[in-house]
PDB file of N, CA and C in Angstrom:
ATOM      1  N   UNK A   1      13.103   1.732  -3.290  1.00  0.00           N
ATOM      2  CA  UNK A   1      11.921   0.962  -2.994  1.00  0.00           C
ATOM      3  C   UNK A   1      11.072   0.857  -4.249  1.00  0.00           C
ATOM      4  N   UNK A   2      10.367  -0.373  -4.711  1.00  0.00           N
ATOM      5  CA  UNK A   2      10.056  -0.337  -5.879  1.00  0.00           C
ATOM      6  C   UNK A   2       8.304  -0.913  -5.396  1.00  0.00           C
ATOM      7  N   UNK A   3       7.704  -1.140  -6.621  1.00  0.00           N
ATOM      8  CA  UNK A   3       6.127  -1.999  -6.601  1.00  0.00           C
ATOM      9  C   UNK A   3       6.431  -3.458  -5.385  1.00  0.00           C
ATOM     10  N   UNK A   4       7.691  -3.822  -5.800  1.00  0.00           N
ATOM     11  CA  UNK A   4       7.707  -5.443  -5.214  1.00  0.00           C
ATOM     12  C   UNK A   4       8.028  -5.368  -3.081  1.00  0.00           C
ATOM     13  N   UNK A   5       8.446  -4.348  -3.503  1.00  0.00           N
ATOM     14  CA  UNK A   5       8.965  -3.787  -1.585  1.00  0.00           C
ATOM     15  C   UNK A   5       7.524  -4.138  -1.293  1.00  0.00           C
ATOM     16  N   UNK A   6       7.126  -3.101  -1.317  1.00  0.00           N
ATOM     17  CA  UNK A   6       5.081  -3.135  -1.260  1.00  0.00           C
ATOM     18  C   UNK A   6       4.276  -3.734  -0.726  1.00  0.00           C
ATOM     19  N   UNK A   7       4.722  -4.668  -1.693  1.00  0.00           N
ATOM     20  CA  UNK A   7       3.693  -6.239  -2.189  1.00  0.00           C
ATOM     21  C   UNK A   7       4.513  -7.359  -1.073  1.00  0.00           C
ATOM     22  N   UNK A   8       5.833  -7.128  -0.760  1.00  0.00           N
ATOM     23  CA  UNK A   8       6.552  -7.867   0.667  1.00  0.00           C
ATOM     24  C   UNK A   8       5.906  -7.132   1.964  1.00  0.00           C
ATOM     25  N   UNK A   9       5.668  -6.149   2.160  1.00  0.00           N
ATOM     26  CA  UNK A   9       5.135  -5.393   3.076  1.00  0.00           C
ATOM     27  C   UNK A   9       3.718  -5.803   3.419  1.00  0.00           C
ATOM     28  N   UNK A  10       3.154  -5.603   1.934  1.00  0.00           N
ATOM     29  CA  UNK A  10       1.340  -6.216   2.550  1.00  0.00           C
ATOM     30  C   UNK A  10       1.610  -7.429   2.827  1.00  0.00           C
ATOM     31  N   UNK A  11       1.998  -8.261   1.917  1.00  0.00           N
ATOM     32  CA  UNK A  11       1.878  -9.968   2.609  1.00  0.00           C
ATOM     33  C   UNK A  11       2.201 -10.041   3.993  1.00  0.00           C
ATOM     34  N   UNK A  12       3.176  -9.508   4.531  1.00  0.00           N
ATOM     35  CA  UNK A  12       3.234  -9.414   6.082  1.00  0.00           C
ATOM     36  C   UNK A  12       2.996  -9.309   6.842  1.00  0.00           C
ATOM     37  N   UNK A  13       1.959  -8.340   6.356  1.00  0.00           N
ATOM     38  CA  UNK A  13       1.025  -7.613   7.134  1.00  0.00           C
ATOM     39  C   UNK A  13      -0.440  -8.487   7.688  1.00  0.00           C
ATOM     40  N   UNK A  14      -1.049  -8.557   8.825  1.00  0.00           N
ATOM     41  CA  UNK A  14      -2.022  -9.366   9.384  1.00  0.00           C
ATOM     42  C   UNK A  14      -3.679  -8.202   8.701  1.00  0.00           C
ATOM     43  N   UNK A  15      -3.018  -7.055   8.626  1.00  0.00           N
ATOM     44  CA  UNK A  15      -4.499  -6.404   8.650  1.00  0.00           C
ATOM     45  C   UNK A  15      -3.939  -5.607   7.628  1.00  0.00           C
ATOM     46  N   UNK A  16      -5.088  -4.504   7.457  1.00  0.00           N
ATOM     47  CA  UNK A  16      -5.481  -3.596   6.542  1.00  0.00           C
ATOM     48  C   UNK A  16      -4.252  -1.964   7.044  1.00  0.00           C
ATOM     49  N   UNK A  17      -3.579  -1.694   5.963  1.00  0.00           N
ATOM     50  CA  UNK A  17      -2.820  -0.466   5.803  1.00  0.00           C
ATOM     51  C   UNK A  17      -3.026   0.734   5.296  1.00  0.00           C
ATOM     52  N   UNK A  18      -2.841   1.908   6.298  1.00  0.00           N
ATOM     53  CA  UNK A  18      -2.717   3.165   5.266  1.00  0.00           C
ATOM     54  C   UNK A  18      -1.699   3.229   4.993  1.00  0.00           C
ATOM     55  N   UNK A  19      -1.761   3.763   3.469  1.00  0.00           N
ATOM     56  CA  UNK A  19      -0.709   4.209   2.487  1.00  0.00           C
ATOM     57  C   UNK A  19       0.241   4.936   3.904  1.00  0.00           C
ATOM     58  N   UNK A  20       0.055   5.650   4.947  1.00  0.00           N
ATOM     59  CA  UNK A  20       1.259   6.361   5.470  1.00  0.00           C
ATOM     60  C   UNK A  20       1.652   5.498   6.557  1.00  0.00           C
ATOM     61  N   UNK A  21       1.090   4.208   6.879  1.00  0.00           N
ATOM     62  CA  UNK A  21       1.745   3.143   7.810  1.00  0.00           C
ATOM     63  C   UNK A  21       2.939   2.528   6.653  1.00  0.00           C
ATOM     64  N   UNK A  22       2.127   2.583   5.503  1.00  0.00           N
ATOM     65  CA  UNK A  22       3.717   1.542   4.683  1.00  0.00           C
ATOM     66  C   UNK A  22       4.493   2.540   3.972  1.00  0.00           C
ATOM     67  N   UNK A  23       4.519   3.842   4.195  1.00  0.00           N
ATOM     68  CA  UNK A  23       5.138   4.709   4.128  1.00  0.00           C
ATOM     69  C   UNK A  23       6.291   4.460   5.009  1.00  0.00           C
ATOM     70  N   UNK A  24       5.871   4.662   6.013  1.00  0.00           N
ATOM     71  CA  UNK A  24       6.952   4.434   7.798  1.00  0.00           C
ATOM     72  C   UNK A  24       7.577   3.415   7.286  1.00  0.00           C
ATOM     73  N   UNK A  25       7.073   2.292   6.828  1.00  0.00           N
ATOM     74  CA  UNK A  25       7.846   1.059   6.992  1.00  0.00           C
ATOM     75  C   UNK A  25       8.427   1.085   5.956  1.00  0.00           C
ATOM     76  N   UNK A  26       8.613   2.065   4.545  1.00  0.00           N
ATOM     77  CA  UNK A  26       9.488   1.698   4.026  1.00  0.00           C
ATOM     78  C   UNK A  26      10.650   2.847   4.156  1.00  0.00           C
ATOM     79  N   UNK A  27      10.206   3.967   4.558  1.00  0.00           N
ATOM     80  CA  UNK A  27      11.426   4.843   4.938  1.00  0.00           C
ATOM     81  C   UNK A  27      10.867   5.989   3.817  1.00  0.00           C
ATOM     82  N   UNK A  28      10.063   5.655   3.051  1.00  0.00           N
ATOM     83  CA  UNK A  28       9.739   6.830   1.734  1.00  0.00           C
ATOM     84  C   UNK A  28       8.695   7.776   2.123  1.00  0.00           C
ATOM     85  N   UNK A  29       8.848   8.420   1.087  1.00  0.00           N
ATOM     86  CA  UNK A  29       7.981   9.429   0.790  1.00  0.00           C
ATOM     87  C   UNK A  29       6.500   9.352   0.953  1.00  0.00           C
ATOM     88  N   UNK A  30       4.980   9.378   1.103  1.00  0.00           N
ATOM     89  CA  UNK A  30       3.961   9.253   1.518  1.00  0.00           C
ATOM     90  C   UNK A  30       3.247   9.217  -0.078  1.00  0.00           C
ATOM     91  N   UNK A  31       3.709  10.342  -0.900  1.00  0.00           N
ATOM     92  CA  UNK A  31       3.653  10.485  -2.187  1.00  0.00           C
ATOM     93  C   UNK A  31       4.079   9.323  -2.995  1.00  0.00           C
ATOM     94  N   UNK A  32       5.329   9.624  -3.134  1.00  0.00           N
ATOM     95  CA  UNK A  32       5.526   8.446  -3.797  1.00  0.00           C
ATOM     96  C   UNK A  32       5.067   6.888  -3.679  1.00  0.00           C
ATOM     97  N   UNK A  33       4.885   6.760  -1.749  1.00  0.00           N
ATOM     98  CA  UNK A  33       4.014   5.433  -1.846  1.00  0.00           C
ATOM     99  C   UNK A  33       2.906   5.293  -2.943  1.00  0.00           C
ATOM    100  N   UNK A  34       1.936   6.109  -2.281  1.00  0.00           N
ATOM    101  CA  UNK A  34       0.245   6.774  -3.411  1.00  0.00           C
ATOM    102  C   UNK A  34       1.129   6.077  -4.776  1.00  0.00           C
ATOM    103  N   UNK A  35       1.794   6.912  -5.091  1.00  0.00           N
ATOM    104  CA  UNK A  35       2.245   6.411  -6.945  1.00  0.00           C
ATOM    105  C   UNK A  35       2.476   5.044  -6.963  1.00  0.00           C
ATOM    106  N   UNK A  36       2.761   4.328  -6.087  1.00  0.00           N
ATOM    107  CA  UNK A  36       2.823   2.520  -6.458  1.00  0.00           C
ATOM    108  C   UNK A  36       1.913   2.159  -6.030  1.00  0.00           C
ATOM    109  N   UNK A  37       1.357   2.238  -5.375  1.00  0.00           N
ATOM    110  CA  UNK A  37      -0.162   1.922  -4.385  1.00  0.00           C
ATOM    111  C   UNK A  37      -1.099   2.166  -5.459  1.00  0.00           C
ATOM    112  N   UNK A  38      -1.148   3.110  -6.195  1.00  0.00           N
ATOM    113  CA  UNK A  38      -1.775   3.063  -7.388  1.00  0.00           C
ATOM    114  C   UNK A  38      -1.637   2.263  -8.933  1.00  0.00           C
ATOM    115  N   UNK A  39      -0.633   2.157  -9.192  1.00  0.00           N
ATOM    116  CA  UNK A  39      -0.060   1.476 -10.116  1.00  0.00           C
ATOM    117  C   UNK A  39      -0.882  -0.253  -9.895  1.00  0.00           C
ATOM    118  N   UNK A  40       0.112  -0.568  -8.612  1.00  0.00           N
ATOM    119  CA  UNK A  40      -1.037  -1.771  -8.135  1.00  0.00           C
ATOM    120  C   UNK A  40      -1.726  -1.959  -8.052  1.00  0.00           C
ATOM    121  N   UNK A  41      -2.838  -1.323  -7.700  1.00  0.00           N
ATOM    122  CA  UNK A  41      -4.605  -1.320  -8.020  1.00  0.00           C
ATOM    123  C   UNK A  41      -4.625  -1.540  -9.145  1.00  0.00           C
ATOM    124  N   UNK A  42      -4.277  -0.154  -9.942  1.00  0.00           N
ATOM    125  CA  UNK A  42      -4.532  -0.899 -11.390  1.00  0.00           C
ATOM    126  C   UNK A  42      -4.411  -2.200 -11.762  1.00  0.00           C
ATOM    127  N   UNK A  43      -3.358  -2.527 -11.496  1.00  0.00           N
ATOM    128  CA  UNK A  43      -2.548  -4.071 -12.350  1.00  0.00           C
ATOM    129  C   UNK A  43      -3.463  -5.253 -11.193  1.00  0.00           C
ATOM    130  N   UNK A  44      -4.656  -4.522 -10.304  1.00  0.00           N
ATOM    131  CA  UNK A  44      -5.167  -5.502  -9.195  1.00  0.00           C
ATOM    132  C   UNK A  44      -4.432  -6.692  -9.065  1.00  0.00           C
ATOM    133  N   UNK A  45      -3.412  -6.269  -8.184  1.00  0.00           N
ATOM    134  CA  UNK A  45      -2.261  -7.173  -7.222  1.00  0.00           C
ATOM    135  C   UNK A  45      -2.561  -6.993  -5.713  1.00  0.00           C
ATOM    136  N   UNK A  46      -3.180  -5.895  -5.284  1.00  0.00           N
ATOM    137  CA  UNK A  46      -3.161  -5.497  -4.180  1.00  0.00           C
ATOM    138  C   UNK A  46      -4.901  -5.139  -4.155  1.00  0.00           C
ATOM    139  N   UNK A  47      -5.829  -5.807  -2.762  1.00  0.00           N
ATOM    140  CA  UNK A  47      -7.361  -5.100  -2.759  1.00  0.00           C
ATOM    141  C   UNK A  47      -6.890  -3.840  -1.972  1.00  0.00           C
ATOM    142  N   UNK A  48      -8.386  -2.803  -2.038  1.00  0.00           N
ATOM    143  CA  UNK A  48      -8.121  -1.664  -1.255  1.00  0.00           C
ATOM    144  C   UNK A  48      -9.482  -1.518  -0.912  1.00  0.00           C
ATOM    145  N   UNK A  49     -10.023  -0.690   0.019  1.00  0.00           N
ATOM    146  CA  UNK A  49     -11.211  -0.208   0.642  1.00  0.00           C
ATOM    147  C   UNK A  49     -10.990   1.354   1.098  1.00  0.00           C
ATOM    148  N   UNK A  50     -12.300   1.904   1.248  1.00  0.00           N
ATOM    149  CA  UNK A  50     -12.252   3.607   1.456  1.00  0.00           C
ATOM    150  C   UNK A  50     -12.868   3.495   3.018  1.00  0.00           C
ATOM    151  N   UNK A  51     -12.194   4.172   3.866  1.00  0.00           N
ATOM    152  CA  UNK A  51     -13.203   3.973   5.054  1.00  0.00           C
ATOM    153  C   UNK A  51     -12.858   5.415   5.432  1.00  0.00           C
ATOM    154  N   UNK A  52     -14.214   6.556   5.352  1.00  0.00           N
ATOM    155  CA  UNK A  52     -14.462   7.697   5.883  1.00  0.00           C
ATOM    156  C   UNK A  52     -12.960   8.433   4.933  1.00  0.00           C
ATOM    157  N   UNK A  53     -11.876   8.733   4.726  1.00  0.00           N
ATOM    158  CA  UNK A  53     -11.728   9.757   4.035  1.00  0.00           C
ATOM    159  C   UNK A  53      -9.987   8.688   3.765  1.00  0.00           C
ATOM    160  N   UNK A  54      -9.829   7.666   4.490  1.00  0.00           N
ATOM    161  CA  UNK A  54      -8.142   7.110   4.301  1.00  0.00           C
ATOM    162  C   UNK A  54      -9.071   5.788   3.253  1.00  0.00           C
ATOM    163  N   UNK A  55      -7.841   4.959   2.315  1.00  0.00           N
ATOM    164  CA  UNK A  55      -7.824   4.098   1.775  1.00  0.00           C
ATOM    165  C   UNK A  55      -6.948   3.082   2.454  1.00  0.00           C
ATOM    166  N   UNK A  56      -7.679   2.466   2.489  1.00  0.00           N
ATOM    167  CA  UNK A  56      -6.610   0.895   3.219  1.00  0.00           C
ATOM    168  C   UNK A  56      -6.344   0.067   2.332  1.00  0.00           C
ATOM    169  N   UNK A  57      -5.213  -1.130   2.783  1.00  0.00           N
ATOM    170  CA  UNK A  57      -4.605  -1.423   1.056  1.00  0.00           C
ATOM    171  C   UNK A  57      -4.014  -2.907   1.854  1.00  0.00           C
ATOM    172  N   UNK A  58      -4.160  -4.024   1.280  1.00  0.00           N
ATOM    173  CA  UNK A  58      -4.236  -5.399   1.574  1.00  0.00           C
ATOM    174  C   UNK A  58      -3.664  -6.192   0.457  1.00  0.00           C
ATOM    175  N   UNK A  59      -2.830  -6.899   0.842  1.00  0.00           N
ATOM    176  CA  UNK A  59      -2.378  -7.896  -0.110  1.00  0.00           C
ATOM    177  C   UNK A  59      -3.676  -9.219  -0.400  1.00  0.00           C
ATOM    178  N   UNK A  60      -3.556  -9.366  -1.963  1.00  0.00           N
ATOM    179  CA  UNK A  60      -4.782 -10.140  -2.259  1.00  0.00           C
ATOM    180  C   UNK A  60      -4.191 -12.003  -1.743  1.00  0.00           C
TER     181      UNK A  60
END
């Protein structure tokens, strides 16, 4: 599973994700999601929001 799995996953998606919902959906690690989930922020490909203590993560 790479950055681009991800980025097919949010577009699909109707609403807002925790990192451990697109975890499930890709079969990986929760961790290793975080490490591309981050990467992407950086490179802002993907918006995100903090609500109370989870980050939610949206294709732009």
């Amino acid at each position: 599973m790479g950055q681009g799995d991800l980025l097919k996953i949010l577009e699909g998606a109707d609403d807002w994700l925790t990192s451990k919902q697109i975890a499930e959906k890709t079969g990986v690690g929760v961790s290793s999601t975080n490490v591309k989930l981050r990467k992407l922020r950086s490179l802002k490909l993907i918006e995100f929001k903090i609500e109370g203590r989870e980050y939610l993560y949206k294709s732009k």
